[in-house]
N, C-alpha and C. Protein backbone atom coordinates (compact mmCIF):
# COMPACT_ATOMS: atom_id res chain seq x y z
N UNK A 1 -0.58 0.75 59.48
CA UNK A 1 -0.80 0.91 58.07
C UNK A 1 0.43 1.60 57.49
N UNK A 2 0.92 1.20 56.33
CA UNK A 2 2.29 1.82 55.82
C UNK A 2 1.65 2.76 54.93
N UNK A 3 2.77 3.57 54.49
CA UNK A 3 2.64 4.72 53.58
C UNK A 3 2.15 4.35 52.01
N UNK A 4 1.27 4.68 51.52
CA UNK A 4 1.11 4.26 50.09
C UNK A 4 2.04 4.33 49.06
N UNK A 5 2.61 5.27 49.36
CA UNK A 5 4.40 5.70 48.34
C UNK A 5 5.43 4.37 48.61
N UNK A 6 5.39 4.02 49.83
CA UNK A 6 6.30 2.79 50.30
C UNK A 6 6.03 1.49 49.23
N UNK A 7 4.79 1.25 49.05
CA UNK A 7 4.26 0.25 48.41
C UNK A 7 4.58 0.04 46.80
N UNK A 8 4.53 1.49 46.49
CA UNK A 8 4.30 1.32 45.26
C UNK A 8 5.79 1.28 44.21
N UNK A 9 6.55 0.74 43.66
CA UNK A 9 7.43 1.42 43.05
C UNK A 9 7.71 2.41 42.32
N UNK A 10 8.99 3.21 42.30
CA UNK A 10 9.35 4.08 41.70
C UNK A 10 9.59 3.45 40.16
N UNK A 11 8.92 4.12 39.05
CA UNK A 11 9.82 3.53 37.74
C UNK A 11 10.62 4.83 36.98
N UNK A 12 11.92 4.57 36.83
CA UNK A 12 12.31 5.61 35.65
C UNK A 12 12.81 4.96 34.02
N UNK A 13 12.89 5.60 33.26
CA UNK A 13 13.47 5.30 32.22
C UNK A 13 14.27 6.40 31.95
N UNK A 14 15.09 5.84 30.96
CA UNK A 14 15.99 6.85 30.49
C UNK A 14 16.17 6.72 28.93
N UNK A 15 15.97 8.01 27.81
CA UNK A 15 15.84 7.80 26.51
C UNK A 15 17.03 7.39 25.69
N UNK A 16 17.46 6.59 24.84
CA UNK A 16 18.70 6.14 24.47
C UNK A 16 18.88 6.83 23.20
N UNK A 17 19.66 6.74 22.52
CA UNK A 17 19.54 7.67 21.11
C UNK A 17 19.08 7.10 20.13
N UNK A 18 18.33 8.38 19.30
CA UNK A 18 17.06 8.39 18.36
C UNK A 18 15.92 7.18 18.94
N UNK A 19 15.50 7.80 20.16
CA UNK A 19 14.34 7.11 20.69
C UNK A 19 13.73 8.53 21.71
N UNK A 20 12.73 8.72 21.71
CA UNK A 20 11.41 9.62 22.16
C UNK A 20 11.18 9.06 23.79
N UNK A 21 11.30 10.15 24.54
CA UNK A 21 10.69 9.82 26.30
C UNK A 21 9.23 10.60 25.92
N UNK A 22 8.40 9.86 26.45
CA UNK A 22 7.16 10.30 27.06
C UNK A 22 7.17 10.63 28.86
N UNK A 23 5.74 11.11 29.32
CA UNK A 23 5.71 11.92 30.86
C UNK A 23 4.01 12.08 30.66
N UNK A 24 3.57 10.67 31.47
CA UNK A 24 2.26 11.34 31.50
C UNK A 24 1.58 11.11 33.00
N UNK A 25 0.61 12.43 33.59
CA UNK A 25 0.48 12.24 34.90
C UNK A 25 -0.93 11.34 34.95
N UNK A 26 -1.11 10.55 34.22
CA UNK A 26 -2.33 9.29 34.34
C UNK A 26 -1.48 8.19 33.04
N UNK A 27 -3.07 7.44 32.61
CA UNK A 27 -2.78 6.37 32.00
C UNK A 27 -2.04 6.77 31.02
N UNK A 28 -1.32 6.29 29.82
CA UNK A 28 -0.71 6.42 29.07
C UNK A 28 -0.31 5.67 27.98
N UNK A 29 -0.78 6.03 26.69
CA UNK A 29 -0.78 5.13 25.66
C UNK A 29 0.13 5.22 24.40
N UNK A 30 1.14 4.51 24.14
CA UNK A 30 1.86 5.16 23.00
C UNK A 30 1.30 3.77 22.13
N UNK A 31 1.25 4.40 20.53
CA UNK A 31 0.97 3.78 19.81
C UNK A 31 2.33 4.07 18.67
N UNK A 32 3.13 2.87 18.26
CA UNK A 32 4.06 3.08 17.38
C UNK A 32 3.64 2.09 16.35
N UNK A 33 3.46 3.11 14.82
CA UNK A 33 3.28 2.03 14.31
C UNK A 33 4.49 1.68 13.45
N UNK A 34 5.19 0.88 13.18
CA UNK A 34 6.14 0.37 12.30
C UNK A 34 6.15 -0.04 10.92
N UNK A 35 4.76 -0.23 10.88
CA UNK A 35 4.51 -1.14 9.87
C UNK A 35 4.52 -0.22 8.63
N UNK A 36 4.14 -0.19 7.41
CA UNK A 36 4.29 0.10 6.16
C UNK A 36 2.31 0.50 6.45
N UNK A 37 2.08 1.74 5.58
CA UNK A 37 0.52 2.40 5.40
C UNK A 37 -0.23 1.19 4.78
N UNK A 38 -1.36 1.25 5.00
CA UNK A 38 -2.01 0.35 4.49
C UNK A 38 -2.44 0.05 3.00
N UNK A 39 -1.95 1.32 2.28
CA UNK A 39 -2.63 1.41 0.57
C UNK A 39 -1.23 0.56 0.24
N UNK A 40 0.12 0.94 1.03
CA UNK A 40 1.57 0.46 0.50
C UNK A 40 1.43 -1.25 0.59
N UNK A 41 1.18 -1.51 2.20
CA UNK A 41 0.42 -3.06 1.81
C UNK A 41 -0.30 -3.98 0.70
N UNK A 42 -1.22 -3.36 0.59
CA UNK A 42 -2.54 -3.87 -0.53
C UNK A 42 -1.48 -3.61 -1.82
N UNK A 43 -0.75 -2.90 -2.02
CA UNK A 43 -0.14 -2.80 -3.43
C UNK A 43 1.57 -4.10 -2.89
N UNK A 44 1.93 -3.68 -2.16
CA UNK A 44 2.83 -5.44 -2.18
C UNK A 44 1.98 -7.00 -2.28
N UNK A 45 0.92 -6.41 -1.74
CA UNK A 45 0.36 -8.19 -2.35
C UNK A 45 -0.07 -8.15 -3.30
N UNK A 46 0.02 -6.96 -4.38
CA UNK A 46 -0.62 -7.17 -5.67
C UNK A 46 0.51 -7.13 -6.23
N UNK A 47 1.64 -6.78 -6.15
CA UNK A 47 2.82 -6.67 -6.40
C UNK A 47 3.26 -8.69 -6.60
N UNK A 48 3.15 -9.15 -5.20
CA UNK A 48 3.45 -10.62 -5.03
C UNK A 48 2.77 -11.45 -5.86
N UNK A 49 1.52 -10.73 -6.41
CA UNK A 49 0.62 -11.59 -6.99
C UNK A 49 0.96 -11.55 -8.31
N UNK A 50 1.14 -10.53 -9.09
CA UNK A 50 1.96 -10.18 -10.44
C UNK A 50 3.08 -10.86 -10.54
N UNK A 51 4.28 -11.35 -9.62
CA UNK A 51 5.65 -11.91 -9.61
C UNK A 51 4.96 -13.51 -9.51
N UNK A 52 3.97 -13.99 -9.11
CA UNK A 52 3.81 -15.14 -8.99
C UNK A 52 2.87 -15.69 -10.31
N UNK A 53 2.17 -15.06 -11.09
CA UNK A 53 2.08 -15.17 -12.08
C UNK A 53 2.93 -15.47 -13.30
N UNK A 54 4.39 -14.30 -13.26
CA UNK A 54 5.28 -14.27 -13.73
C UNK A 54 5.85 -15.87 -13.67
N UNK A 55 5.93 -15.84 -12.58
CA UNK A 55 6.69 -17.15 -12.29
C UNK A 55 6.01 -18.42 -12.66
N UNK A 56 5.09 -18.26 -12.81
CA UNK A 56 3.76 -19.40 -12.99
C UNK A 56 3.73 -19.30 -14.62
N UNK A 57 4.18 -18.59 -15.34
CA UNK A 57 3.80 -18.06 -16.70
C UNK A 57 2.20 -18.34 -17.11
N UNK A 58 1.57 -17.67 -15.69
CA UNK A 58 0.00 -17.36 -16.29
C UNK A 58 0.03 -16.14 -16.54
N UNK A 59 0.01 -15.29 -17.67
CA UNK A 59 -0.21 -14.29 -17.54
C UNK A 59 -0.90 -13.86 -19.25
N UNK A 60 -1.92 -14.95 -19.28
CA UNK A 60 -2.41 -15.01 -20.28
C UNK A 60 -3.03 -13.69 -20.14
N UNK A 61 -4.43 -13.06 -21.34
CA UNK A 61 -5.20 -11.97 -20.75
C UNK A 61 -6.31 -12.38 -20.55
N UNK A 62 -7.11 -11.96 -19.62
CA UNK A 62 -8.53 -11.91 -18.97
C UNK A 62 -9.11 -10.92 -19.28
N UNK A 63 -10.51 -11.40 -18.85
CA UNK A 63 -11.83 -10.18 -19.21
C UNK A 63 -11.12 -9.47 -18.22
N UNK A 64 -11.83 -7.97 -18.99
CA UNK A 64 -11.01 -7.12 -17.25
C UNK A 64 -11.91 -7.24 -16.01
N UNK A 65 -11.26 -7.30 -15.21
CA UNK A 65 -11.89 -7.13 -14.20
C UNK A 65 -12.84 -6.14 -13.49
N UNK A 66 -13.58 -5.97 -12.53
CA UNK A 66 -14.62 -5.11 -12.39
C UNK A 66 -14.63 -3.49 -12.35
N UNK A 67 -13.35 -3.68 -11.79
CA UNK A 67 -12.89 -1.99 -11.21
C UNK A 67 -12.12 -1.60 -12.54
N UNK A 68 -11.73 -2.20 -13.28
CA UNK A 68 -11.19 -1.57 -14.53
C UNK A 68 -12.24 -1.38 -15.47
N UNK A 69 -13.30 -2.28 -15.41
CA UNK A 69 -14.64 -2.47 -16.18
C UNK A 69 -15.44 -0.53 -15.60
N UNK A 70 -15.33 -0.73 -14.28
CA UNK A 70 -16.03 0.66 -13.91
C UNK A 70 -15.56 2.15 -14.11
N UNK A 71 -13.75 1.66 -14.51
CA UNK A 71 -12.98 2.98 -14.56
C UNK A 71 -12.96 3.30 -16.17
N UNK A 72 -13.31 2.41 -17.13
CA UNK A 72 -12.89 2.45 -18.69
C UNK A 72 -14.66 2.91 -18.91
N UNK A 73 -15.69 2.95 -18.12
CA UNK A 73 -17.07 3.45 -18.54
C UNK A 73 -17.06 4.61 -17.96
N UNK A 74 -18.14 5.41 -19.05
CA UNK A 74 -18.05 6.59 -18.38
C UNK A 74 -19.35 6.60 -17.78
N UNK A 75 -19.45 7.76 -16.61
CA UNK A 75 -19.98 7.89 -15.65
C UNK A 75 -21.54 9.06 -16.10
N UNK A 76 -22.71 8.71 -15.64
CA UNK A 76 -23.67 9.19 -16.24
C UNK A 76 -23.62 10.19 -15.82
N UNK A 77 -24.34 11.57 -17.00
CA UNK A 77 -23.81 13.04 -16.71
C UNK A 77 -22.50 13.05 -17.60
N UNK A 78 -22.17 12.31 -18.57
CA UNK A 78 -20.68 12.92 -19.00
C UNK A 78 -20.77 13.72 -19.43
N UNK A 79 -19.21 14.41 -19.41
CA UNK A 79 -18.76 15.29 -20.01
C UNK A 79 -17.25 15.53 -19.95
N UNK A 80 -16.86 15.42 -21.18
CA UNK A 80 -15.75 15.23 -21.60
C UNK A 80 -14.93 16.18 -21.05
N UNK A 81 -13.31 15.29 -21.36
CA UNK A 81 -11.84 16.12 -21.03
C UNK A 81 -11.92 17.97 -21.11
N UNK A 82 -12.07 18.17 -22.16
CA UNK A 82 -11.99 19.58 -22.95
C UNK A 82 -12.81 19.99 -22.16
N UNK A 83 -14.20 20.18 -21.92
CA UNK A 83 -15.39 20.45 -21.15
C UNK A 83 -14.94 20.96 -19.45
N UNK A 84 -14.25 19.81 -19.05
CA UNK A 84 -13.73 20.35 -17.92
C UNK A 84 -12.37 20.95 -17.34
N UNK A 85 -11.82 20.73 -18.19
CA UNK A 85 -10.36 21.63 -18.11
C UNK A 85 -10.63 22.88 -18.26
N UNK A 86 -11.40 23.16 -19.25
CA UNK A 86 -11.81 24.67 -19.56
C UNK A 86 -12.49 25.21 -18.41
N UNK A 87 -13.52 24.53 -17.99
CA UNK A 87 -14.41 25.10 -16.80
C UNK A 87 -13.03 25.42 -15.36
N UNK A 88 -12.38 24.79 -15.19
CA UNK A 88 -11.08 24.90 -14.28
C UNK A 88 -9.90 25.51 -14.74
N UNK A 89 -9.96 26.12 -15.64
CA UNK A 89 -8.49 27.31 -16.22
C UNK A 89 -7.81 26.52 -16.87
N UNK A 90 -8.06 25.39 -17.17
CA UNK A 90 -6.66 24.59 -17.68
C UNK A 90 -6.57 24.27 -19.59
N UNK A 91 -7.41 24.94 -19.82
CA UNK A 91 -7.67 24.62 -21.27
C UNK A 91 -6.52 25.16 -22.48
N UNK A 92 -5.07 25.59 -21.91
CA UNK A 92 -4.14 24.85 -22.41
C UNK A 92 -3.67 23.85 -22.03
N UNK A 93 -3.81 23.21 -21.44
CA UNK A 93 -3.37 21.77 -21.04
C UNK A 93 -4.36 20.47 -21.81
N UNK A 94 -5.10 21.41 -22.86
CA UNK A 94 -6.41 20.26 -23.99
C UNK A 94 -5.65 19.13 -24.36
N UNK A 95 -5.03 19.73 -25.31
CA UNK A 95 -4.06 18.68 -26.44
C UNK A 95 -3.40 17.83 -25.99
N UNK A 96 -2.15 18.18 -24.42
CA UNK A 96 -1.45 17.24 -23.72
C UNK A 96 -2.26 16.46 -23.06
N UNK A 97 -3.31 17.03 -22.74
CA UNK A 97 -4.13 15.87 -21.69
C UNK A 97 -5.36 15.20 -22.39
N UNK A 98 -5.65 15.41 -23.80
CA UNK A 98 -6.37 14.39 -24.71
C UNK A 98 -5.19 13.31 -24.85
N UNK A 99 -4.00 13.79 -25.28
CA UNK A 99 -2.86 12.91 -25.46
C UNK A 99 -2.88 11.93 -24.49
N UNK A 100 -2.37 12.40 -23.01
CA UNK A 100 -1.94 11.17 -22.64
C UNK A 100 -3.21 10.26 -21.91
N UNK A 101 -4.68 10.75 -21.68
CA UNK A 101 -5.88 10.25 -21.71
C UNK A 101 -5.94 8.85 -22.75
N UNK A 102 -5.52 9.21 -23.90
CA UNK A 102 -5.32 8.17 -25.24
C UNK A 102 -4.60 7.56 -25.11
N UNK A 103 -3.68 7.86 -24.53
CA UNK A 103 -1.70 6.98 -24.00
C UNK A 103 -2.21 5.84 -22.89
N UNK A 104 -2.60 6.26 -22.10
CA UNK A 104 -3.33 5.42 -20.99
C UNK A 104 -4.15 4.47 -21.63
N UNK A 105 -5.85 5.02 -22.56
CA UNK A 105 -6.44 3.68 -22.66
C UNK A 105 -6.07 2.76 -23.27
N UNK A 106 -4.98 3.32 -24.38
CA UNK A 106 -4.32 2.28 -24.97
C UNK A 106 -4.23 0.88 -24.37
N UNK A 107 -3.13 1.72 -23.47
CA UNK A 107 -1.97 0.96 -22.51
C UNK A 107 -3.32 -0.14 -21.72
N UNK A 108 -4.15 0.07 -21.41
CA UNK A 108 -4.64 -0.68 -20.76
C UNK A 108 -5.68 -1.61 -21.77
N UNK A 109 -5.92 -1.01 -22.57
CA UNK A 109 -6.69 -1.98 -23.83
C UNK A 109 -6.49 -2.69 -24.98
N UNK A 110 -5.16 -2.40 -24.86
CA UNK A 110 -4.46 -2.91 -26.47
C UNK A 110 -3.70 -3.90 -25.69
N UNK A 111 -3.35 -3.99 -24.82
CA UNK A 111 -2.28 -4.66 -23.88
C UNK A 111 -2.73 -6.08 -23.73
N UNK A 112 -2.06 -7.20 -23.81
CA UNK A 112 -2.98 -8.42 -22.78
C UNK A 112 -2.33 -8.23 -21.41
N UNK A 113 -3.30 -7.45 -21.06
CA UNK A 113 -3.10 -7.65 -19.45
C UNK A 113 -3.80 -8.48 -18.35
N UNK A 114 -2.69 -9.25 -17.51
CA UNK A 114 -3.04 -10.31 -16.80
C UNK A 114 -4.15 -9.86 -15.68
N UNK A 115 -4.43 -11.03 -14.90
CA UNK A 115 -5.21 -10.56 -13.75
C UNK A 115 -4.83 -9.48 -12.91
N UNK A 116 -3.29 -10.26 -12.74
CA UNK A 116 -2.59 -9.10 -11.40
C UNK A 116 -2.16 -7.90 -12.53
N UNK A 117 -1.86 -7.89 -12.79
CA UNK A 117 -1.72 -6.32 -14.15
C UNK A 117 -2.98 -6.15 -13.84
N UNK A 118 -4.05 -5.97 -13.82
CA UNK A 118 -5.73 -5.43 -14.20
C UNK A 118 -5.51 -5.25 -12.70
N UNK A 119 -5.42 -5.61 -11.68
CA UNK A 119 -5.24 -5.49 -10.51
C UNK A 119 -4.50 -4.30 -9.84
N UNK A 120 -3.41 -4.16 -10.54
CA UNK A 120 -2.71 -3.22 -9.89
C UNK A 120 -2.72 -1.76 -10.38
N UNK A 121 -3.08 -1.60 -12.01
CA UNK A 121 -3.63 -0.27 -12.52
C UNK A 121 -5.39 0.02 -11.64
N UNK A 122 -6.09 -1.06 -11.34
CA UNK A 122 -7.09 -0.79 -10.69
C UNK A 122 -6.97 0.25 -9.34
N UNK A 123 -6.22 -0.83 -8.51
CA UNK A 123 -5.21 -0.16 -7.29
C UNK A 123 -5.06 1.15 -7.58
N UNK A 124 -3.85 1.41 -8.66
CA UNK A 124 -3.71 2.47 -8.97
C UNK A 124 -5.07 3.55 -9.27
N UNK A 125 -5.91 3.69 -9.68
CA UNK A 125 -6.65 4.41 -10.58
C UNK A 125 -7.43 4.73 -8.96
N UNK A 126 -7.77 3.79 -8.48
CA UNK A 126 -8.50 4.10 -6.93
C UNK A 126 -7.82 5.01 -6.30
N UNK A 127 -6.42 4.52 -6.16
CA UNK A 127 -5.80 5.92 -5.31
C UNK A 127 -5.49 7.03 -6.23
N UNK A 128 -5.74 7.03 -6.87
CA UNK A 128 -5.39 8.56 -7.85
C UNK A 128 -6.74 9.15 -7.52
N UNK A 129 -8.13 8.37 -8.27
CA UNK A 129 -8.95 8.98 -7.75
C UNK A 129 -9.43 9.96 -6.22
N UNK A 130 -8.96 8.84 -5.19
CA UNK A 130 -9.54 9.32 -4.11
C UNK A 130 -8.46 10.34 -3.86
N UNK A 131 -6.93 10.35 -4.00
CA UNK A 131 -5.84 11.56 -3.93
C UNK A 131 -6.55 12.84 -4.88
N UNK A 132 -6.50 12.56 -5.77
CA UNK A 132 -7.39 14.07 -6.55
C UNK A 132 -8.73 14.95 -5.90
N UNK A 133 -9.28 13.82 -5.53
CA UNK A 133 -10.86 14.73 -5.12
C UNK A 133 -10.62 14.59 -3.71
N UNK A 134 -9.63 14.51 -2.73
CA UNK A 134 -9.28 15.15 -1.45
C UNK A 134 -9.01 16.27 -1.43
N UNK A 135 -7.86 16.26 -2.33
CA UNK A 135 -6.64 17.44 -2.56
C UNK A 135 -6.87 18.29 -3.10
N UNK A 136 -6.92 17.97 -4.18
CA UNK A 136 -6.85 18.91 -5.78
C UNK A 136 -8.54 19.75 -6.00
N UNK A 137 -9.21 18.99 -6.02
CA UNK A 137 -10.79 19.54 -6.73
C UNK A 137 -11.28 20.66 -5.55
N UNK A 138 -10.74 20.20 -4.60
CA UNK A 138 -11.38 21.56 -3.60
C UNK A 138 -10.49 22.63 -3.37
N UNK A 139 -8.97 22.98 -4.07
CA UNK A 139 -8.22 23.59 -4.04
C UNK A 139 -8.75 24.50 -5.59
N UNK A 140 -9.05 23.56 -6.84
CA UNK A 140 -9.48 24.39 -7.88
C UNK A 140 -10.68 25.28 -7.55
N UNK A 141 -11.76 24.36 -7.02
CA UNK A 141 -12.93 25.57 -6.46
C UNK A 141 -12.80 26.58 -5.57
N UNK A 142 -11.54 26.74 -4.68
CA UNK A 142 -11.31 27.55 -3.83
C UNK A 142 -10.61 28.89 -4.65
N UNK A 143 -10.19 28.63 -5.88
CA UNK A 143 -9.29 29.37 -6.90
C UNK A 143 -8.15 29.67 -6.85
N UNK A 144 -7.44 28.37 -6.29
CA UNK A 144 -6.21 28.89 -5.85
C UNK A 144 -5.60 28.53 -7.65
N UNK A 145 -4.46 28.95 -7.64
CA UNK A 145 -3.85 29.29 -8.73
C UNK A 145 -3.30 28.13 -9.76
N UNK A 146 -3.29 28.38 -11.25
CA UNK A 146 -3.02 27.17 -11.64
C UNK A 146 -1.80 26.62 -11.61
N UNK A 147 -0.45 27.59 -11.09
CA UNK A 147 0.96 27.21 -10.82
C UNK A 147 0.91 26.19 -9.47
N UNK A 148 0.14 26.68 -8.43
CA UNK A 148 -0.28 25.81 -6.94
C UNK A 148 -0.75 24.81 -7.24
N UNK A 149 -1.79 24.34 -8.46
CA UNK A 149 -2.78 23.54 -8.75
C UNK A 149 -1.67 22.37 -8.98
N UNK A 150 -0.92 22.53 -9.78
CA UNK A 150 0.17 21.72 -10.66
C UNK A 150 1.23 21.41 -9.49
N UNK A 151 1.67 22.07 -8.80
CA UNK A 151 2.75 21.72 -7.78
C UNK A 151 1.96 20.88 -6.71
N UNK A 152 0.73 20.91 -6.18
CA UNK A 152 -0.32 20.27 -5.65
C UNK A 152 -0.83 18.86 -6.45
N UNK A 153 -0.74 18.81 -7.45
CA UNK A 153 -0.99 17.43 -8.25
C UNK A 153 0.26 16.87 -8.19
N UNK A 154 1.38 17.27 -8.03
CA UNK A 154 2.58 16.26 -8.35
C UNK A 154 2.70 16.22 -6.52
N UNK A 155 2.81 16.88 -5.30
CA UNK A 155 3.15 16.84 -4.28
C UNK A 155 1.80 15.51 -3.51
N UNK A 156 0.29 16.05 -4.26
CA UNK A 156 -0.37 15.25 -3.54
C UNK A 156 -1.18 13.93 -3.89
N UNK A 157 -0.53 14.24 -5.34
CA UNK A 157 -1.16 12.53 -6.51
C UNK A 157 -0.27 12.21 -6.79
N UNK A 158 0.72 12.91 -7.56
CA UNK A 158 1.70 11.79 -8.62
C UNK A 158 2.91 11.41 -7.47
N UNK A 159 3.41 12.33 -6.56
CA UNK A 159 4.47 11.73 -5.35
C UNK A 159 4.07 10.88 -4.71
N UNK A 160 3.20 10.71 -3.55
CA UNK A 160 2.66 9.52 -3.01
C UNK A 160 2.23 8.70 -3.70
N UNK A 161 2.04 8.63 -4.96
CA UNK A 161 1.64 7.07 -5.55
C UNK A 161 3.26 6.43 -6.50
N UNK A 162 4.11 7.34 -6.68
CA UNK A 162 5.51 6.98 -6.86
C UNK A 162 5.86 6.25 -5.32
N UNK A 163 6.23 7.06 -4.57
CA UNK A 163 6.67 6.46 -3.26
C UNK A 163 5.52 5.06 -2.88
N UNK A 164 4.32 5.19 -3.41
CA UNK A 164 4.25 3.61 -2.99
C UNK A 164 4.58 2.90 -4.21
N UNK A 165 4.76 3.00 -5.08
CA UNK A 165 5.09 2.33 -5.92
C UNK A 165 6.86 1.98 -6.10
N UNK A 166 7.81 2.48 -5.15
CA UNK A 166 8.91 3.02 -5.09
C UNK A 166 9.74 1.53 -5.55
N UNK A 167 10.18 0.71 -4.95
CA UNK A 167 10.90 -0.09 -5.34
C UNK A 167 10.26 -1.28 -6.27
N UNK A 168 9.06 -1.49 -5.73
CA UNK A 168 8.45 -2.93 -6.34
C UNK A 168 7.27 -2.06 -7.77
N UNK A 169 8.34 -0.98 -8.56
CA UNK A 169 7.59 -0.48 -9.65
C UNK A 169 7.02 -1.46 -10.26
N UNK A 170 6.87 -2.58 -10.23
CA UNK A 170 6.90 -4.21 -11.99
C UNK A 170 6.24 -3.14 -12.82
N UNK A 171 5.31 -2.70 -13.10
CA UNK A 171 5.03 -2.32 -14.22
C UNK A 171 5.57 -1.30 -15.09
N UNK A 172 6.35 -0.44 -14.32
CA UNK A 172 7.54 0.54 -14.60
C UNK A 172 6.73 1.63 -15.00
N UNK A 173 5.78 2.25 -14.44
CA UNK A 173 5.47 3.87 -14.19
C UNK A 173 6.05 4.38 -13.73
N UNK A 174 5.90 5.72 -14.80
CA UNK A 174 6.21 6.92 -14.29
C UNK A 174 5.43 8.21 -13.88
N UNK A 175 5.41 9.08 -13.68
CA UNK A 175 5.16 10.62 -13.71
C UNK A 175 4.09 10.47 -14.70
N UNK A 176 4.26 10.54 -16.27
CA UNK A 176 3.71 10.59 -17.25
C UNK A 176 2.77 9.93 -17.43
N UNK A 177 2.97 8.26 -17.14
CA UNK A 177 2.01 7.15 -16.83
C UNK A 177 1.06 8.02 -15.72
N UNK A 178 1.33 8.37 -14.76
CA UNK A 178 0.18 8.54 -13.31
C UNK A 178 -0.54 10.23 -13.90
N UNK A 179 0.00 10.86 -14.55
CA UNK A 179 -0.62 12.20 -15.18
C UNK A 179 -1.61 11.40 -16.20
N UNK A 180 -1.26 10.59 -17.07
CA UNK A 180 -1.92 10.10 -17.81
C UNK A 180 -3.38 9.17 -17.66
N UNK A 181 -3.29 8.85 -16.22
CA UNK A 181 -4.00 8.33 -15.67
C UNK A 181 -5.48 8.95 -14.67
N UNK A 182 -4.64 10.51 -14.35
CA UNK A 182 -5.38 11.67 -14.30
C UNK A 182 -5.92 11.96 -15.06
N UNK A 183 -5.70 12.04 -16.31
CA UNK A 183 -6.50 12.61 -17.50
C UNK A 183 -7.45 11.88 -17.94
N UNK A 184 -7.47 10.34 -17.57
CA UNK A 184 -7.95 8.95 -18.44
C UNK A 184 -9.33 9.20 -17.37
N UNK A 185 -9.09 9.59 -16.02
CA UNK A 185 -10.51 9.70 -15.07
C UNK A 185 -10.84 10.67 -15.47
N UNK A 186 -10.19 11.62 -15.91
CA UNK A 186 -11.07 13.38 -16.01
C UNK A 186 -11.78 12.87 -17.38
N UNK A 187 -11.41 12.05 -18.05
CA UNK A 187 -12.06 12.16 -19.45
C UNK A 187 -13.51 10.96 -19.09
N UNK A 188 -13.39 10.24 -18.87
CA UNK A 188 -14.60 9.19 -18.11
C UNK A 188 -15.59 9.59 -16.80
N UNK A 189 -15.36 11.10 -16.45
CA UNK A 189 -16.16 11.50 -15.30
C UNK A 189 -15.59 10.69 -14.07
N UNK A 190 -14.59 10.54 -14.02
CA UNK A 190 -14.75 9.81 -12.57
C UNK A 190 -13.67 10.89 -11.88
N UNK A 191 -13.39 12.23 -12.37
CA UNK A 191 -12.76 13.13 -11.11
C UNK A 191 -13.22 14.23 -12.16
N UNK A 192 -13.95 15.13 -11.39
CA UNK A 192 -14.12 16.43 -11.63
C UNK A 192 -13.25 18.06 -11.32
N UNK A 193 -12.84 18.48 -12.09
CA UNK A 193 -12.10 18.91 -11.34
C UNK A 193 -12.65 20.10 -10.74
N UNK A 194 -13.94 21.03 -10.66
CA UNK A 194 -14.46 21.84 -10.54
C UNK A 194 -16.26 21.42 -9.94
């Protein structure tokens, strides 16, 4: 009977530059993912879908669609902008954030906006939502401060939805647009901030 070490091969590797060695004394699983996050995905094919419209020159306007239909109603239990800024310290921030609350529904109601347009503020408004009431709403009830609150809304709503929005902007938001869009849910009940 031979030695079990005899049988088996030796393997080494060696790490080349800007590449990671692993060392594990059982099975071993590396998972790399390469690919682009999955919200960045879903917004390039709505992205592709808006440019192919373009190109198609359909971009007549449509009924809105459902998720814009659910984000422009307000949510039972309302209670307005002013109502809850105040309850969360922010009730100088009334006037700017009735403002751009109004800037927003405009933009989305006065507008003929196409399918993929209704599509991609939808997109949008979903991830703002679910970024706010991760981040933000349990940081106001905890009482952390309203200087943190504000550096926390731009680090954990308005930055990550720039960076996915980073090169393939088409609709050309900004900062102001995605604050404005904050305010447009706080005023319809669909993010509380307290």
């Amino acid at each position: 009977m031979s030695n079990i070490n005899e049988t088996i091969p030796t393997l080494g590797q060696t790490a080349g530059n800007n590449s990671s060695q692993y060392q594990a004394g059982g099975d071993m699983t590396v998972n790399n993912y390469n690919g682009f996050p999955k919200p960045y995905t879903q917004y390039l094919k709505l992205v592709e879908e808006f440019e192919q419209e373009l190109e198609n020159g359909n971009i007549e306007f449509r009924e809105f669609i459902d998720k814009i239909q659910h984000y422009t109603a307000t949510i039972d239990g309302f209670v307005g902008l002013e109502p809850k800024l105040t309850e969360a310290g922010f009730e100088n921030d009334i006037d700017w954030a009735q403002q751009m609350k109004e800037y927003f529904y405009k933009k989305i109601t006065e507008n003929n906006l196409s399918k993929a347009t209704q599509k991609i503020y939808a997109f949008l408004l979903a991830r703002i939502y679910v970024l706010f009431n991760l981040h933000i709403k349990g940081a106001v009830n905890d009482g952390v401060s309203k200087d943190v609150i504000r550096e926390m809304i731009i680090e954990k709503v308005i930055q990550p939805v720039q960076d996915m929005l980073g090169e393939n902007n088409v609709l050309d938001l900004y900062d102001d647009d995605i604050t404005a869009m904050i305010y447009f849910l706080t005023g319809n009940c669909h993010i509380r901030w307290k």
